[in-house]
N, C-alpha and C. Protein backbone atom coordinates (compact mmCIF):
# COMPACT_ATOMS: atom_id res chain seq x y z
N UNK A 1 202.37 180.84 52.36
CA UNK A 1 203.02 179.57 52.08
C UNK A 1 203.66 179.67 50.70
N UNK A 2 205.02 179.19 50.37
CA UNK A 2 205.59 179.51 49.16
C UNK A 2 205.35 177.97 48.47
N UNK A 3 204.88 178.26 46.97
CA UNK A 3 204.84 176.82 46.42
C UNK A 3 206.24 176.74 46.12
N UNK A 4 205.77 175.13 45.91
CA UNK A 4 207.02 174.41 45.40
C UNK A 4 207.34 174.39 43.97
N UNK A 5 208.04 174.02 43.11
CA UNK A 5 208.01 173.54 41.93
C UNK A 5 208.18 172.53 41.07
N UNK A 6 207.45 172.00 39.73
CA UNK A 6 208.36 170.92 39.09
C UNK A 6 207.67 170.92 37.79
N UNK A 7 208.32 170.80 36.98
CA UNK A 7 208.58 170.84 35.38
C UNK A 7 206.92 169.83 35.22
N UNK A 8 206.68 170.92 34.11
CA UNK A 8 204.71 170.01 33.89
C UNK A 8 205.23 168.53 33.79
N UNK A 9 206.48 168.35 32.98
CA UNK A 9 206.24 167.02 32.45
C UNK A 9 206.60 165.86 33.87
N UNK A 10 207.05 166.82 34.77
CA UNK A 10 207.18 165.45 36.11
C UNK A 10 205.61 165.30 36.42
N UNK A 11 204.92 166.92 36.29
CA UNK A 11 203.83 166.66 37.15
C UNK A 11 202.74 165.49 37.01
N UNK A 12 202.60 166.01 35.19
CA UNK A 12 202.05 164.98 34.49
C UNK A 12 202.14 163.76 34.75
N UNK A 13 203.38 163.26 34.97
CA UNK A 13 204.02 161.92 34.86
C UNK A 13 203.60 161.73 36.49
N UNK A 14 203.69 162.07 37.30
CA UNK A 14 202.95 161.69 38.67
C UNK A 14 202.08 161.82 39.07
N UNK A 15 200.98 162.38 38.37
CA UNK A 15 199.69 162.71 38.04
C UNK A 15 198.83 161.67 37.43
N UNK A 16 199.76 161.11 36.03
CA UNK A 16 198.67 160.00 35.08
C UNK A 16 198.87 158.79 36.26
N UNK A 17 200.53 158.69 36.78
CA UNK A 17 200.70 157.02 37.68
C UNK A 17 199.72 157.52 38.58
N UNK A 18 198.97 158.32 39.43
CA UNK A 18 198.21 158.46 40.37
C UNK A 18 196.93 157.92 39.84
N UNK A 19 196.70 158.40 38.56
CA UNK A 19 195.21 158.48 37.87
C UNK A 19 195.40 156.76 37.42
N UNK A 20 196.17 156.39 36.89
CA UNK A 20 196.61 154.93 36.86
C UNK A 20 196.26 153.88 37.99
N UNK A 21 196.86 153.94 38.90
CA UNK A 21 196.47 153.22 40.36
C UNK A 21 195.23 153.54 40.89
N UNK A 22 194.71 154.87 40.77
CA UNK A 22 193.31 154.36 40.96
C UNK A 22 192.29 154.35 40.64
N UNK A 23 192.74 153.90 39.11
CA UNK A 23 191.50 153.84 38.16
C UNK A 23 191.61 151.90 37.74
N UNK A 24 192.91 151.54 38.42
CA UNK A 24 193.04 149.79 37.89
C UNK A 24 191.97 149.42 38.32
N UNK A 25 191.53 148.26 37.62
CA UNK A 25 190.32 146.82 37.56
C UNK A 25 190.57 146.32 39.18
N UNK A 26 192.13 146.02 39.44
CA UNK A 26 192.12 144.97 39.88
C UNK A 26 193.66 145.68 40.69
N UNK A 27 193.87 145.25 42.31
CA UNK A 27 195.36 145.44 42.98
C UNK A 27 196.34 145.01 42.10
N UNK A 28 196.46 143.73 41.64
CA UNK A 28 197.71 143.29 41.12
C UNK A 28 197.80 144.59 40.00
N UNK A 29 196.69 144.79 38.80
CA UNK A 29 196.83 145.51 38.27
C UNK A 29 197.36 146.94 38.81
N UNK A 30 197.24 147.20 39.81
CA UNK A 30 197.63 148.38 39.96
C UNK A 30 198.94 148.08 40.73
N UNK A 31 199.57 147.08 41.11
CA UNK A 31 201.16 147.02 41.59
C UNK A 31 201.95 147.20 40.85
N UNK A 32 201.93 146.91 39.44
CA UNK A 32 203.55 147.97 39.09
C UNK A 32 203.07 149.32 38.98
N UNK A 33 201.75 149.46 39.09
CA UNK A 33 201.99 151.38 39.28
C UNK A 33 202.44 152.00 40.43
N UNK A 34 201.85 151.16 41.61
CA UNK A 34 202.34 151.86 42.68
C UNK A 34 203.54 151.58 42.61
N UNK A 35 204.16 150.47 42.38
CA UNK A 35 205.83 150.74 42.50
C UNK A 35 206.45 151.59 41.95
N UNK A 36 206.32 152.11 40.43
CA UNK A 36 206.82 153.17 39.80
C UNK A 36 206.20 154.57 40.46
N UNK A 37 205.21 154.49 40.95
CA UNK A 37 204.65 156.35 41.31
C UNK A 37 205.45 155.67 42.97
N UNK A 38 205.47 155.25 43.44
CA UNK A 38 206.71 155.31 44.92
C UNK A 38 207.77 155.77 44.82
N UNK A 39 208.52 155.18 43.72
CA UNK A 39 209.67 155.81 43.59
C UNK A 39 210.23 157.03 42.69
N UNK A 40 208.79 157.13 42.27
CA UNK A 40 208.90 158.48 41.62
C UNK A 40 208.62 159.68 42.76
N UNK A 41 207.94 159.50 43.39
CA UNK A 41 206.74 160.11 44.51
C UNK A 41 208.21 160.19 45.54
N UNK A 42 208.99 159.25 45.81
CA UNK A 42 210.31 159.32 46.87
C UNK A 42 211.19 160.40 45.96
N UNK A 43 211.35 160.13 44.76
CA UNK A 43 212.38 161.11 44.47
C UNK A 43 212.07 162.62 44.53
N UNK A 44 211.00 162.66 43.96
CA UNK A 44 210.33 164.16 43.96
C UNK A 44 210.19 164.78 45.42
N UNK A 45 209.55 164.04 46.29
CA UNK A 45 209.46 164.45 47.98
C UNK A 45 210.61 165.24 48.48
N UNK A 46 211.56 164.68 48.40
CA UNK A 46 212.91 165.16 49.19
C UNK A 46 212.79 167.04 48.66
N UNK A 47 212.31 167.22 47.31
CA UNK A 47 212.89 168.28 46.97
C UNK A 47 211.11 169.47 47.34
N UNK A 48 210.36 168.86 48.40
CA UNK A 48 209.22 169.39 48.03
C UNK A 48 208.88 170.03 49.61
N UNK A 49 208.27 170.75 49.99
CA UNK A 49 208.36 171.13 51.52
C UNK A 49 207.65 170.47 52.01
N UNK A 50 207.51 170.80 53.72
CA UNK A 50 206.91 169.70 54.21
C UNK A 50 205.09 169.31 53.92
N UNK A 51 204.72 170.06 53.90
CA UNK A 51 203.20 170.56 53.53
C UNK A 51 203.08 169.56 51.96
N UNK A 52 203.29 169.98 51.13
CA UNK A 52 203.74 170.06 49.93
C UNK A 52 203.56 168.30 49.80
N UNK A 53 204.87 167.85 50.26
CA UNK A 53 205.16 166.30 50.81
C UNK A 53 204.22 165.52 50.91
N UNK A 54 203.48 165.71 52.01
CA UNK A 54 202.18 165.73 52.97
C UNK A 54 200.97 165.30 51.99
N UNK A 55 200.57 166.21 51.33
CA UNK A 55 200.02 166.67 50.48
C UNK A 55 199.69 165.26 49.76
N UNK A 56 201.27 165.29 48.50
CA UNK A 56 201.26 163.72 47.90
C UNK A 56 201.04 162.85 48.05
N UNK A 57 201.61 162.98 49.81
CA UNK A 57 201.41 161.56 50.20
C UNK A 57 200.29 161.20 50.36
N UNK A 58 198.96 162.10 51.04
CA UNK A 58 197.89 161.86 50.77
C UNK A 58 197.25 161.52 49.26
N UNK A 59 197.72 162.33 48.01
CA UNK A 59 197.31 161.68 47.00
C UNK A 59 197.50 159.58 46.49
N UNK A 60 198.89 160.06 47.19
CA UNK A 60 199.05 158.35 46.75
C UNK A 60 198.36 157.44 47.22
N UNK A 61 198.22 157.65 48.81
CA UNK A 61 197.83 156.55 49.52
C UNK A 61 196.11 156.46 49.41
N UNK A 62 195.40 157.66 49.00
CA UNK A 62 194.44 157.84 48.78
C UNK A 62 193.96 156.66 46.85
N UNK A 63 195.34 157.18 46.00
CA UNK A 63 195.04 156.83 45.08
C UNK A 63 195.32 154.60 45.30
N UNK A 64 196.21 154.69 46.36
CA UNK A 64 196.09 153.18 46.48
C UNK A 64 194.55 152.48 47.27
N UNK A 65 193.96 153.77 48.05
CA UNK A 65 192.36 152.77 48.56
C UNK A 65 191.66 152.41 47.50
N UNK A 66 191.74 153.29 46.30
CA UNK A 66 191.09 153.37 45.14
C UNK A 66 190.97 152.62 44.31
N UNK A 67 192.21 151.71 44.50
CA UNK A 67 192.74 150.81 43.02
C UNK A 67 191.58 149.14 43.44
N UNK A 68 191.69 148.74 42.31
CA UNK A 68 190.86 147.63 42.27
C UNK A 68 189.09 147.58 42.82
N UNK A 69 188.89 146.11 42.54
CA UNK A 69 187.43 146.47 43.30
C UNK A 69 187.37 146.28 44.53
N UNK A 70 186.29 148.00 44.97
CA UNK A 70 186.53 148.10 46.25
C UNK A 70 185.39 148.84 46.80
N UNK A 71 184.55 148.59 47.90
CA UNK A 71 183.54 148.74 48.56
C UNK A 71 183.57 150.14 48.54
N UNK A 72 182.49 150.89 47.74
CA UNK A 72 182.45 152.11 47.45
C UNK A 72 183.57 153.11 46.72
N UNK A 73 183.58 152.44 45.86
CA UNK A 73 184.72 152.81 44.61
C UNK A 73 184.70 154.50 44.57
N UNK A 74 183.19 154.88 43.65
CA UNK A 74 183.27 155.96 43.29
C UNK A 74 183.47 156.98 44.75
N UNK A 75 183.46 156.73 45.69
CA UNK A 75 183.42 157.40 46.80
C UNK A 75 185.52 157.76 47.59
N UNK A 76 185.75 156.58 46.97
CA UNK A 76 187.32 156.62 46.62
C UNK A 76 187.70 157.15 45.62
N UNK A 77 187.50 157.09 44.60
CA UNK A 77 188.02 157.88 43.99
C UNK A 77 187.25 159.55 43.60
N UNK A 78 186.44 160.01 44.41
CA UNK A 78 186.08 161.12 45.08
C UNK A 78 186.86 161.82 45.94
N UNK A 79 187.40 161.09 46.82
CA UNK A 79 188.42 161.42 48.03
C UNK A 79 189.62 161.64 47.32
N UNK A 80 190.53 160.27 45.97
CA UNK A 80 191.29 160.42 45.64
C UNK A 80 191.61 161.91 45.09
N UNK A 81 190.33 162.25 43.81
CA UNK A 81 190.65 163.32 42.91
C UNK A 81 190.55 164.19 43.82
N UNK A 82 189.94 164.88 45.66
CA UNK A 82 190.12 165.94 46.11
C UNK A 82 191.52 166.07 46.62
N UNK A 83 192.60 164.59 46.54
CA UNK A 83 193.63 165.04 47.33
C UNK A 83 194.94 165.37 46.11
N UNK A 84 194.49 165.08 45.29
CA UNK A 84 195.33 165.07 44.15
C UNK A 84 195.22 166.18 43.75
N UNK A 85 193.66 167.34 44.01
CA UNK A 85 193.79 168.64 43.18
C UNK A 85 194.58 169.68 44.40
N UNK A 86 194.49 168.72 45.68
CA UNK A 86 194.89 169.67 47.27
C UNK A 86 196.48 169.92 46.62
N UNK A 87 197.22 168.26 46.26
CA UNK A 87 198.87 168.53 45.89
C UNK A 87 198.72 169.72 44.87
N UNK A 88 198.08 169.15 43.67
CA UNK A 88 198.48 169.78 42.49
C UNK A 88 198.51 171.65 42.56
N UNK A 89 197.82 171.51 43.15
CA UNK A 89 197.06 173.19 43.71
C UNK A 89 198.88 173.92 44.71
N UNK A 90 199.58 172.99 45.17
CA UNK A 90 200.71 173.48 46.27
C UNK A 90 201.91 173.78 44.87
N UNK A 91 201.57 173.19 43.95
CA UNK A 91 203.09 173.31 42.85
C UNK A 91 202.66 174.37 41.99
N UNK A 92 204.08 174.92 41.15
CA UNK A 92 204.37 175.89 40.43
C UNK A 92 204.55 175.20 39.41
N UNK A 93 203.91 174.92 38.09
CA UNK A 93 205.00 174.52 37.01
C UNK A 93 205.57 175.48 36.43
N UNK A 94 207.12 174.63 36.36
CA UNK A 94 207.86 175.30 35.59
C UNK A 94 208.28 174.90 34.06
């Protein structure tokens, strides 16, 4: 499987909004993150393979069960950080 790539500082930057959303108190708190890591997460996708894609998308949606209080938190964000190291693990930084 060939990784993909993207400059540390995108990774970072879609990495902390992940760690952001599902580390918020509270949903509302975490709605302008998910809006900004969506459309960050949409722009980056197009250029990422399908696997790769996949991947994120599981981080995000994982990092949205996570956000606020929520019936077995640490167990979400257990799931979150394994899908976030599955993406991070598919990229090259460049």
């Amino acid at each position: 499987m060939s990784e993909d790539k993207l400059e540390k500082s995108v990774l970072k930057e879609i990495c902390d909004l992940l760690d952001s959303i599902a580390e918020s108190e509270t949903k509302e708190a975490a709605a302008q993150h998910i809006s900004l890591a969506n459309f960050k997460c949409n722009n980056i996708r197009i250029h990422l393979t399908g696997y790769t894609a996949e991947k994120l998308a599981y981080a995000f949606n994982a990092a949205k069960e996570a956000s606020g209080k929520v019936k077995d938190k640490q167990r979400k964000l257990d799931i979150y950080n394994s899908e976030k190291y599955k993406f991070t693990r598919c990229i090259s930084v460049i």
